[in-house]
C-alpha atoms as a PDB file:
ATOM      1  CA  UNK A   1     -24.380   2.147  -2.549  1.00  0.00           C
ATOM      2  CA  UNK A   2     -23.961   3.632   1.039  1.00  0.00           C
ATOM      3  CA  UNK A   3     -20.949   5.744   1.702  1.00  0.00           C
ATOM      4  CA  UNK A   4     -18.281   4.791   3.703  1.00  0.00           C
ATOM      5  CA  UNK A   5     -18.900   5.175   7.241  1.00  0.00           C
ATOM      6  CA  UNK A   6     -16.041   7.264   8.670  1.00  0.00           C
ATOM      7  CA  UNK A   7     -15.940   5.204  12.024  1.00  0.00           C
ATOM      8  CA  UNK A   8     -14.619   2.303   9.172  1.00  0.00           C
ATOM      9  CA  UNK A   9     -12.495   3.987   7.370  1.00  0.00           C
ATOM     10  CA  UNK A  10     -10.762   5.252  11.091  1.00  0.00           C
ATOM     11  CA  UNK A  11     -10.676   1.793  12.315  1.00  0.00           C
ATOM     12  CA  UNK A  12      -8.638   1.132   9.088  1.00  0.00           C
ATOM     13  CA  UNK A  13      -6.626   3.653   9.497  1.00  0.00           C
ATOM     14  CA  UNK A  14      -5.385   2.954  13.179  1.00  0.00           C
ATOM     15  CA  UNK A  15      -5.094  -0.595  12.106  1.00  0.00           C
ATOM     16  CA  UNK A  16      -2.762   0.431   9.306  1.00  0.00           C
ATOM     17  CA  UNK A  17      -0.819   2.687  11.815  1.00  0.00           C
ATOM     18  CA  UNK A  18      -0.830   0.567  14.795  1.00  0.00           C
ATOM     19  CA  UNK A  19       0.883  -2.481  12.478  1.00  0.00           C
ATOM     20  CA  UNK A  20       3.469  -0.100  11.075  1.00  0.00           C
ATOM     21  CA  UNK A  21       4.668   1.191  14.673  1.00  0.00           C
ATOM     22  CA  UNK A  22       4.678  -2.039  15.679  1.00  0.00           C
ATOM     23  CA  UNK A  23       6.787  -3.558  13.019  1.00  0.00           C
ATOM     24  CA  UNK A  24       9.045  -0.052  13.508  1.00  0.00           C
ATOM     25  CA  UNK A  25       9.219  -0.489  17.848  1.00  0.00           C
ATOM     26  CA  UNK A  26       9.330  -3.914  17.474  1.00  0.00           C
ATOM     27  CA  UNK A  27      11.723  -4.842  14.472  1.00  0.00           C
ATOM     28  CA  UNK A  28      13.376  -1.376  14.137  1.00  0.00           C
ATOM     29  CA  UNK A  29      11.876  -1.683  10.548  1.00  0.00           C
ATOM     30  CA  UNK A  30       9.453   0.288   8.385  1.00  0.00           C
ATOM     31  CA  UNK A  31       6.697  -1.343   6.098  1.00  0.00           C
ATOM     32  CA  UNK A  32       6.899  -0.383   3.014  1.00  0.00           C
ATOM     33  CA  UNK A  33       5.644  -3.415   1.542  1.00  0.00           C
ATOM     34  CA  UNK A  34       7.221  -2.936  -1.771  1.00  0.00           C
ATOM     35  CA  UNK A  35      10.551  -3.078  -0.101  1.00  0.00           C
ATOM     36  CA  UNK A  36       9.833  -5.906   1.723  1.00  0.00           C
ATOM     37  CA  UNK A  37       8.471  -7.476  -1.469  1.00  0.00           C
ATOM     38  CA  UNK A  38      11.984  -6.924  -2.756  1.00  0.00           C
ATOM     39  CA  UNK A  39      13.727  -8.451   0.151  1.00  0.00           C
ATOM     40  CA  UNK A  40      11.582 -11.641   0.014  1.00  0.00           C
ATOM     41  CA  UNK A  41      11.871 -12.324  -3.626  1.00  0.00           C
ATOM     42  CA  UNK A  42      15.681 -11.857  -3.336  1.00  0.00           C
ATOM     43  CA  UNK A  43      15.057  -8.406  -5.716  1.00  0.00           C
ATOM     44  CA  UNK A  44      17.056  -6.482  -2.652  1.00  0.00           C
ATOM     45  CA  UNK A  45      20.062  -7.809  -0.984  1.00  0.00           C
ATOM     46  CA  UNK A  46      19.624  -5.064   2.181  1.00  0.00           C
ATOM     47  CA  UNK A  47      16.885  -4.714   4.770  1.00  0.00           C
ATOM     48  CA  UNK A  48      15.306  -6.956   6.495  1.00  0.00           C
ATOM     49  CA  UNK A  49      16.081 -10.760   7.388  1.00  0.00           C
ATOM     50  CA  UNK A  50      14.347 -12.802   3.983  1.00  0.00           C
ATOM     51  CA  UNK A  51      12.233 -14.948   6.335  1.00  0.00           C
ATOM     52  CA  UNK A  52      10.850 -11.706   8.151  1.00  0.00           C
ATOM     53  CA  UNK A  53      10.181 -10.274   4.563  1.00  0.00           C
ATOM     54  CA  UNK A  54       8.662 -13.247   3.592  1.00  0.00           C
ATOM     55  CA  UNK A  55       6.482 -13.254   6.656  1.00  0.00           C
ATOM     56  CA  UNK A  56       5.212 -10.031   6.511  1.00  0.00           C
ATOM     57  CA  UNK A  57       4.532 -10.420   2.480  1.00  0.00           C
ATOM     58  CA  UNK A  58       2.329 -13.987   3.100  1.00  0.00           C
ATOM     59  CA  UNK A  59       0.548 -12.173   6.303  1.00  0.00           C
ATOM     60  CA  UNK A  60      -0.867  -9.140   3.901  1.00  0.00           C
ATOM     61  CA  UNK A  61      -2.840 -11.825   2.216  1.00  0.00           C
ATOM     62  CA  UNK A  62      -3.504 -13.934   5.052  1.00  0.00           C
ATOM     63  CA  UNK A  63      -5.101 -11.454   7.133  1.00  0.00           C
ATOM     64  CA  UNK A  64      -6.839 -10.007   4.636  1.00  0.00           C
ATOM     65  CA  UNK A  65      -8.555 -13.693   4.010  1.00  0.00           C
ATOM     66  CA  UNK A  66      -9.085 -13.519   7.689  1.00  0.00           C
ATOM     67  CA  UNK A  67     -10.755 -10.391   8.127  1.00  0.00           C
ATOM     68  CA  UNK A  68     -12.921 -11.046   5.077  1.00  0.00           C
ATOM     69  CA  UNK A  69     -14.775 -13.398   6.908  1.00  0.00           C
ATOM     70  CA  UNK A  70     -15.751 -11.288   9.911  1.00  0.00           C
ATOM     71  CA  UNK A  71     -17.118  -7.900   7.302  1.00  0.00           C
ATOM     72  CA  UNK A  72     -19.199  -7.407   3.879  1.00  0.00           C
ATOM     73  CA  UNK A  73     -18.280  -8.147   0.756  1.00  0.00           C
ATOM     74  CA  UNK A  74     -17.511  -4.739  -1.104  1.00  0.00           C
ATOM     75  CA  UNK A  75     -20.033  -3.433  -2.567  1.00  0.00           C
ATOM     76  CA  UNK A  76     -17.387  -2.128  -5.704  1.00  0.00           C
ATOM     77  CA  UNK A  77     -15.741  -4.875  -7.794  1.00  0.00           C
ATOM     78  CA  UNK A  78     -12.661  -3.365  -9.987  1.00  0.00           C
ATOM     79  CA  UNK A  79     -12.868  -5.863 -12.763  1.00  0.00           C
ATOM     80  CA  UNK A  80     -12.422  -9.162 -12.591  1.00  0.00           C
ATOM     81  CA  UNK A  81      -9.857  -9.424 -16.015  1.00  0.00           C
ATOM     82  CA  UNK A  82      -6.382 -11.182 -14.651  1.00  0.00           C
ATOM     83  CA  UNK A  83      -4.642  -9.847 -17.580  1.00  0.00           C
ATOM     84  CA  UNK A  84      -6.111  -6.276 -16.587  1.00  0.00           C
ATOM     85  CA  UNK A  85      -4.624  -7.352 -12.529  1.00  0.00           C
ATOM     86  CA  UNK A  86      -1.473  -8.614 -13.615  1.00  0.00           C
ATOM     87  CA  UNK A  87      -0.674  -5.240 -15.923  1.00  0.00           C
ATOM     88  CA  UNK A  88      -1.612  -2.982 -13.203  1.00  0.00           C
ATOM     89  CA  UNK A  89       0.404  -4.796 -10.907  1.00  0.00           C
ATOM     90  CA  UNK A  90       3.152  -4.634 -12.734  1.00  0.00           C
ATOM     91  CA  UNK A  91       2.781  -0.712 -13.349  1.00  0.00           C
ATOM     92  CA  UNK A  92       2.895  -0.644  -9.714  1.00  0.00           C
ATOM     93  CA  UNK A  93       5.749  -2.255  -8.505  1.00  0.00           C
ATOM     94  CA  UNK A  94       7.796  -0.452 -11.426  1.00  0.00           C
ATOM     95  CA  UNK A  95       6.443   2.970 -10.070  1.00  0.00           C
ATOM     96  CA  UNK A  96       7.674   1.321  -6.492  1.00  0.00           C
ATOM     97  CA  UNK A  97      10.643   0.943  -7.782  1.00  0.00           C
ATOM     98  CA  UNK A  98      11.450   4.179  -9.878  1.00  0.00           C
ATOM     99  CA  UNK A  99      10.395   5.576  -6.525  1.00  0.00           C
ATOM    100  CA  UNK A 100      12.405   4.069  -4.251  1.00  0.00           C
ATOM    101  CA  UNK A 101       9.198   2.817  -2.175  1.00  0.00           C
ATOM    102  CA  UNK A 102       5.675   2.450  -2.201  1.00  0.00           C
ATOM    103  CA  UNK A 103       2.948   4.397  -0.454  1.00  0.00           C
ATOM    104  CA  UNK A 104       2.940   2.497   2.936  1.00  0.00           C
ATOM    105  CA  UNK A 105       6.460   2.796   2.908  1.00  0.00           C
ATOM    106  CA  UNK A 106       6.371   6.658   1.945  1.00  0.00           C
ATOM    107  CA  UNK A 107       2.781   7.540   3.061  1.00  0.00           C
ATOM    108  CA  UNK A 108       2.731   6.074   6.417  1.00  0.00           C
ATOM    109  CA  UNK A 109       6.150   5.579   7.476  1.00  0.00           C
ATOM    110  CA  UNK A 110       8.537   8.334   5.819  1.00  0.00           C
ATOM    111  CA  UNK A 111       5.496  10.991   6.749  1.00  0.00           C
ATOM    112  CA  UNK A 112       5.758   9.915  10.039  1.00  0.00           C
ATOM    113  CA  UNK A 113       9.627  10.150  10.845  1.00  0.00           C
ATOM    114  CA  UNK A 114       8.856  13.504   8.287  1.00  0.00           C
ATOM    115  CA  UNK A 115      11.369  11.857   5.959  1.00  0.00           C
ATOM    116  CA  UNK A 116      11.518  15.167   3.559  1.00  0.00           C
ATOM    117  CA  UNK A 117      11.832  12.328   0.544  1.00  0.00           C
ATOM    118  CA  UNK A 118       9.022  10.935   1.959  1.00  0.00           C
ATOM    119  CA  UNK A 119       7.115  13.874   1.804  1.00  0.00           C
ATOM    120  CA  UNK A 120       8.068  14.697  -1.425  1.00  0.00           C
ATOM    121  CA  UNK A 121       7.407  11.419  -2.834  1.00  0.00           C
ATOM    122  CA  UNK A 122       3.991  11.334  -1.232  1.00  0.00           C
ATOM    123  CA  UNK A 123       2.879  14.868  -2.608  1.00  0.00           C
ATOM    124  CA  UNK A 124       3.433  13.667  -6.066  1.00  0.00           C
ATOM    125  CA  UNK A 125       1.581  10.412  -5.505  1.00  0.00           C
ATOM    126  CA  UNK A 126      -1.607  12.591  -4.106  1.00  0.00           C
ATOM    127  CA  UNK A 127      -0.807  15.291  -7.142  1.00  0.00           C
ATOM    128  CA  UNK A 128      -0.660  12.540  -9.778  1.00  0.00           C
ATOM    129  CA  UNK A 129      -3.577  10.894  -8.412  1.00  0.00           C
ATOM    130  CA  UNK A 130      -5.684  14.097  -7.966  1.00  0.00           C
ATOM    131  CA  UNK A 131      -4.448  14.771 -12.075  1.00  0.00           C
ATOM    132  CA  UNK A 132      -6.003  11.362 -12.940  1.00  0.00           C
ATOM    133  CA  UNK A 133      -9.289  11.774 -11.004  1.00  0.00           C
ATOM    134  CA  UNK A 134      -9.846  14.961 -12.595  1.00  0.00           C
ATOM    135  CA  UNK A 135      -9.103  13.677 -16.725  1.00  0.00           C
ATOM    136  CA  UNK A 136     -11.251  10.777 -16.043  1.00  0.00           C
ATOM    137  CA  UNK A 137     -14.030  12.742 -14.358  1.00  0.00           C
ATOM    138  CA  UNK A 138     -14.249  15.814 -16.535  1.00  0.00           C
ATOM    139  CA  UNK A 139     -11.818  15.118 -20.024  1.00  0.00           C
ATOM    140  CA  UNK A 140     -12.704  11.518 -20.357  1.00  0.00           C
ATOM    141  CA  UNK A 141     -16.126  11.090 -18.804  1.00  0.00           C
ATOM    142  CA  UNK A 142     -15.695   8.491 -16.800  1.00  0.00           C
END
């Protein structure tokens, strides 16, 4: 497996940043997709209109479809177990929840307007995620 060229993962990047200052310029929104999860599934009464949540929650998926057909297929496949898919992404959107937002919402967003809940919230995501890497790696072996 080749590593990542960085010239990708910047194109990503600016992609992820250009769509979230749009959405913010544009909309007066941010996009935290777990928030706007919320608002489309009725979970949140506040933020934005339920037709704009629910557009911006089918276009994640959409694009993605669309994009897939112009680049590779990874060369990494997770697992392919929906019971494994459907518990992580349930741990996730609790962890959304508990923290009042995701990491596009926190990451991106809050770090940009230097949102000091932001901040905080993304330091422990990095912290918790640097904890895991290092059990797996060097405790469990993996």
């Amino acid at each position: 497996m080749e590593p990542l060229d960085p010239f990708v993962a910047l194109a990503g990047g600016l992609l992820i940043g250009t769509a979230a200052a749009l959405l913010l310029l544009l909309s007066g929104r941010i996009a935290g997709v777990s928030g706007m999860l919320a608002r489309a599934t009725g979970i949140a009464d506040s933020g934005p209109r339920r037709s704009h949540a629910l557009a911006f929650v089918l276009g994640l998926p959409i694009g993605a479809v669309l994009i897939a057909g112009f680049v590779r297929a990874p060369d990494v496949i997770v697992t392919s177990s929906i019971p494994l898919i459907i518990a992580g992404g349930l741990l996730v959107g609790f962890g959304t929840r508990l923290g009042n937002g995701c990491t596009s919402g926190h990451g991106v967003c809050g770090m940009a307007r230097l949102s000091p809940r932001s901040i905080a919230a993304t330091a422990t995501f990095m912290a918790a995620g640097f904890l895991l890497v290092g059990v797996m790696r060097h405790v469990i072996g993996a």
